[in-house]
C-alpha atoms as a PDB file:
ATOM      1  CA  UNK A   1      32.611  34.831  -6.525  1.00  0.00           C
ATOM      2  CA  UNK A   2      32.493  31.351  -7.872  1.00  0.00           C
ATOM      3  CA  UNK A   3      31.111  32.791 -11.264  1.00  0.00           C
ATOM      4  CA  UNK A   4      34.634  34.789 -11.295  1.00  0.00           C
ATOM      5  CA  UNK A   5      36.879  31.642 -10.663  1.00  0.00           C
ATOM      6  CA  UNK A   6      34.932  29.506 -13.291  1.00  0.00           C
ATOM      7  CA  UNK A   7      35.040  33.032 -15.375  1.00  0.00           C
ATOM      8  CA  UNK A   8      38.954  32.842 -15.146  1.00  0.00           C
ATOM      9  CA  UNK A   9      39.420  29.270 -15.413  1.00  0.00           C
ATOM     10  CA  UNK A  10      37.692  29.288 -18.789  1.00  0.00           C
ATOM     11  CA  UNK A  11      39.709  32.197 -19.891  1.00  0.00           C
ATOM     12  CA  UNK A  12      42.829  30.604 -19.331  1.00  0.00           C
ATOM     13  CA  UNK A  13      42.344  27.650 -20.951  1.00  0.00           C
ATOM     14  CA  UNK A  14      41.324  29.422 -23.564  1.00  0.00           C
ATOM     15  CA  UNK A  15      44.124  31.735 -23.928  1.00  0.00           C
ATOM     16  CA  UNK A  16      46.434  28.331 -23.847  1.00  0.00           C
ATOM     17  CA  UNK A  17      47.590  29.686 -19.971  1.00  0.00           C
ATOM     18  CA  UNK A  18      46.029  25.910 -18.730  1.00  0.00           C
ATOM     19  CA  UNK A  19      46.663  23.048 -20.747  1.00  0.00           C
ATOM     20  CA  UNK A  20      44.724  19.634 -21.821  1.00  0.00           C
ATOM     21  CA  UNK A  21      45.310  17.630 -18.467  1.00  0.00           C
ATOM     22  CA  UNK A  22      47.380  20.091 -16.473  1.00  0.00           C
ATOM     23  CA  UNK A  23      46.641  19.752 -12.156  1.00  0.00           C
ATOM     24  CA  UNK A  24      44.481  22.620 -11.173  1.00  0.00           C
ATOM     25  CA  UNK A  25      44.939  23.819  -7.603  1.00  0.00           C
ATOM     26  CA  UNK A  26      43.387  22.132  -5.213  1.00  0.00           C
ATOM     27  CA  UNK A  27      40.397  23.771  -3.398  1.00  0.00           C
ATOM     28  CA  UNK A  28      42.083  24.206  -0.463  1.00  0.00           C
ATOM     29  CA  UNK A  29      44.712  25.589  -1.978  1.00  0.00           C
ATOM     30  CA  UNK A  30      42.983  28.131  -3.890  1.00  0.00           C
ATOM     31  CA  UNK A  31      40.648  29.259  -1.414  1.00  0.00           C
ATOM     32  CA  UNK A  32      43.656  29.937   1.548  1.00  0.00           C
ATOM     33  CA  UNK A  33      45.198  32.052  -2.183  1.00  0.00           C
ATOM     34  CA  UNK A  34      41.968  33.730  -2.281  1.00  0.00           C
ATOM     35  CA  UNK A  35      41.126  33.936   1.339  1.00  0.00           C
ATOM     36  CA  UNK A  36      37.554  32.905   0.405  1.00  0.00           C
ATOM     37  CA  UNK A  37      35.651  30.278   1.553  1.00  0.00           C
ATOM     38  CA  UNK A  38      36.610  26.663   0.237  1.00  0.00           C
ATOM     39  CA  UNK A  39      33.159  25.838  -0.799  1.00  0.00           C
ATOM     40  CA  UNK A  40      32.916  28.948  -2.995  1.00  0.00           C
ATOM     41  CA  UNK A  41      35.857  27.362  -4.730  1.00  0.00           C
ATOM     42  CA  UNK A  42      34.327  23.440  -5.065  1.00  0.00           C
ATOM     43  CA  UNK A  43      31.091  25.262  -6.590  1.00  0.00           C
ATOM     44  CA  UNK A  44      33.083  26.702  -9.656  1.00  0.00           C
ATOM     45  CA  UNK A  45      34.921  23.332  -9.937  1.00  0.00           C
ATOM     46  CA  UNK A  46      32.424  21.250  -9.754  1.00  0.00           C
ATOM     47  CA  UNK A  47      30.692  23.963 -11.896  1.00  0.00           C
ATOM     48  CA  UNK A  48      33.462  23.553 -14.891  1.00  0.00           C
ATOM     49  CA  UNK A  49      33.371  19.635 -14.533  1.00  0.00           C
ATOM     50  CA  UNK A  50      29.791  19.941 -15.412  1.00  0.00           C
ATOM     51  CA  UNK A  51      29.961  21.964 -18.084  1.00  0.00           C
ATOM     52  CA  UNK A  52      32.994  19.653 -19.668  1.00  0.00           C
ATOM     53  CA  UNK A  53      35.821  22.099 -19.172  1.00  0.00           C
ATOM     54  CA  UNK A  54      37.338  19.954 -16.409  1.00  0.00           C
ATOM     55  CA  UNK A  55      37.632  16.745 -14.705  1.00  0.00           C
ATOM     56  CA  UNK A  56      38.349  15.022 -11.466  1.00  0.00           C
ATOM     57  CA  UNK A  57      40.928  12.141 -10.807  1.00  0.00           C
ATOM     58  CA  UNK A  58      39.844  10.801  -7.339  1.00  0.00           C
ATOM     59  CA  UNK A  59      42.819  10.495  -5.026  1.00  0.00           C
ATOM     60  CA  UNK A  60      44.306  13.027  -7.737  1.00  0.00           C
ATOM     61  CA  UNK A  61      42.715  16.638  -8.004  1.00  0.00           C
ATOM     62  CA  UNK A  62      40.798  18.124 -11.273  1.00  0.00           C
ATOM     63  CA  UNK A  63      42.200  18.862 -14.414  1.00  0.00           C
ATOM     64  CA  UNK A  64      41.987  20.624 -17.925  1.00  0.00           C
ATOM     65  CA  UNK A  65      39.653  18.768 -19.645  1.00  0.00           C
ATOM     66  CA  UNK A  66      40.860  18.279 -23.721  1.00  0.00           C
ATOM     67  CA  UNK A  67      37.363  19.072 -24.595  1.00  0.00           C
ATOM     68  CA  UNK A  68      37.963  22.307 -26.768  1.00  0.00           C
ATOM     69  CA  UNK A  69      35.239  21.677 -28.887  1.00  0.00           C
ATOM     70  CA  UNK A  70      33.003  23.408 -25.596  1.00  0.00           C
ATOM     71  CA  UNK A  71      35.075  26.248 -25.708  1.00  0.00           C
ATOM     72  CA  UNK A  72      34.468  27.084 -29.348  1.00  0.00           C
ATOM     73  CA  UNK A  73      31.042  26.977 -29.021  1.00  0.00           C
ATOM     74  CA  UNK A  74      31.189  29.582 -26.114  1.00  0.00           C
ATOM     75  CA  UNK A  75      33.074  31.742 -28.217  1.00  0.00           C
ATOM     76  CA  UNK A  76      31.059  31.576 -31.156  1.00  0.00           C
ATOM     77  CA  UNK A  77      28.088  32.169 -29.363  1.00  0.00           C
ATOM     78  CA  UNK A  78      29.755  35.318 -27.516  1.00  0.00           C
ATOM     79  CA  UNK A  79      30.796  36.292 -30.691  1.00  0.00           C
ATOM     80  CA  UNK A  80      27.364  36.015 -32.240  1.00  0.00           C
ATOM     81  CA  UNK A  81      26.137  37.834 -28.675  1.00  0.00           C
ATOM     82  CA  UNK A  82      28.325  40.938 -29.587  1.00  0.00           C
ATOM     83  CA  UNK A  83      27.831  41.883 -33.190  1.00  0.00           C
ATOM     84  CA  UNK A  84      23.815  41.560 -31.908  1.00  0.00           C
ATOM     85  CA  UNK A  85      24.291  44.040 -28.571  1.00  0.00           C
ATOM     86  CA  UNK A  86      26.411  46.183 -31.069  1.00  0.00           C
ATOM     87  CA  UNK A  87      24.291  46.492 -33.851  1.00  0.00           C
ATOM     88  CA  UNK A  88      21.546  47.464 -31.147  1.00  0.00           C
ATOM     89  CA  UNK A  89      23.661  49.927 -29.327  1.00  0.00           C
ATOM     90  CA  UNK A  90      24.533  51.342 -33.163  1.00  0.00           C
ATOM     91  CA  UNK A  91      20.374  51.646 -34.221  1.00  0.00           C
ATOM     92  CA  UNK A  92      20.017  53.915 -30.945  1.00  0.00           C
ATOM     93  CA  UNK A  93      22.976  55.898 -32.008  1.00  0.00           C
ATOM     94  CA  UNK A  94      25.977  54.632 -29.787  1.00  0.00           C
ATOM     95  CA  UNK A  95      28.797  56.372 -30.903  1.00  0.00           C
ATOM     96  CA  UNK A  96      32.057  54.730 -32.205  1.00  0.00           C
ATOM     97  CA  UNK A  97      34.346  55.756 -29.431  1.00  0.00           C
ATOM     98  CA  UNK A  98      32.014  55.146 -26.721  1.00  0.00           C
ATOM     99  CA  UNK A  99      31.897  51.186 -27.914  1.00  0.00           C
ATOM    100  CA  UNK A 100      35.922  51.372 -28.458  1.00  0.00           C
ATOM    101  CA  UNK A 101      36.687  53.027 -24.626  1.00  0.00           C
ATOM    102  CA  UNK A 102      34.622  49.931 -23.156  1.00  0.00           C
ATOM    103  CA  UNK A 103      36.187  47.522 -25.421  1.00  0.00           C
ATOM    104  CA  UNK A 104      39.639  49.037 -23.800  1.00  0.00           C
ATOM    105  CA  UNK A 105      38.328  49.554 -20.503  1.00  0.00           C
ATOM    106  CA  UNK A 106      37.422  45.951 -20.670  1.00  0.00           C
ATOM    107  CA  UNK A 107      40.626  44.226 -22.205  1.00  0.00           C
ATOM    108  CA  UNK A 108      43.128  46.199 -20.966  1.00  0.00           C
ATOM    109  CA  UNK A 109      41.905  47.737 -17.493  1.00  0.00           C
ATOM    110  CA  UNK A 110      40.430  44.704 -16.315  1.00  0.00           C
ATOM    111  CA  UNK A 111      36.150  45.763 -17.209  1.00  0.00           C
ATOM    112  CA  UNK A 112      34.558  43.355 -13.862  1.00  0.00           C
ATOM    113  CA  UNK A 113      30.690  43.668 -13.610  1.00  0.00           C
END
């Protein structure tokens, strides 16, 4: 579950949803949202503050890091992940619209694994 909040965080900074320096949640806040356990949440924040993509104001809260430079490099390296798997999936003869119903299932219906 942590993997999915840090997951979601990223993806919203990167789709410009969380700004540079905006207030996250708190933890306790987003785990009574969640109804998960608040430690699950402090894992994927502490989590993203390792990995640059947020940090922590004591007294404060966390927030959007301005680091975008991190977040480039994931999606370059997804990127690069992709045309790999699908030029794989293409030498062992994985058709066209199999690759285009994941690539919907997974942007517009949601995709979790």
């Amino acid at each position: 579950m942590y993997q999915q909040i840090y997951n979601e965080v990223i993806k919203e900074i990167s789709l410009g949803l969380l700004i540079p320096h905006e207030k996250l949640a708190t933890v306790r806040e987003l785990a009574t949202n969640l109804g998960i356990n608040p430690n699950t949440v402090s894992k994927a924040y502490q989590l993203l503050e390792q990995n640059g993509f947020i940090y922590s104001a004591v007294g404060k809260g966390s927030f959007v890091s301005d680091r975008t430079d991190k977040l480039s490099g994931l999606k370059e390296k997804a990127l690069t992940d992709l045309k790999k798997d699908l030029k794989a999936a293409y030498d062992i003869g994985v058709e066209y619209a199999e690759v285009e119903n994941i690539t919907k299932e997974i942007f517009y219906g949601g995709g979790d694994e």
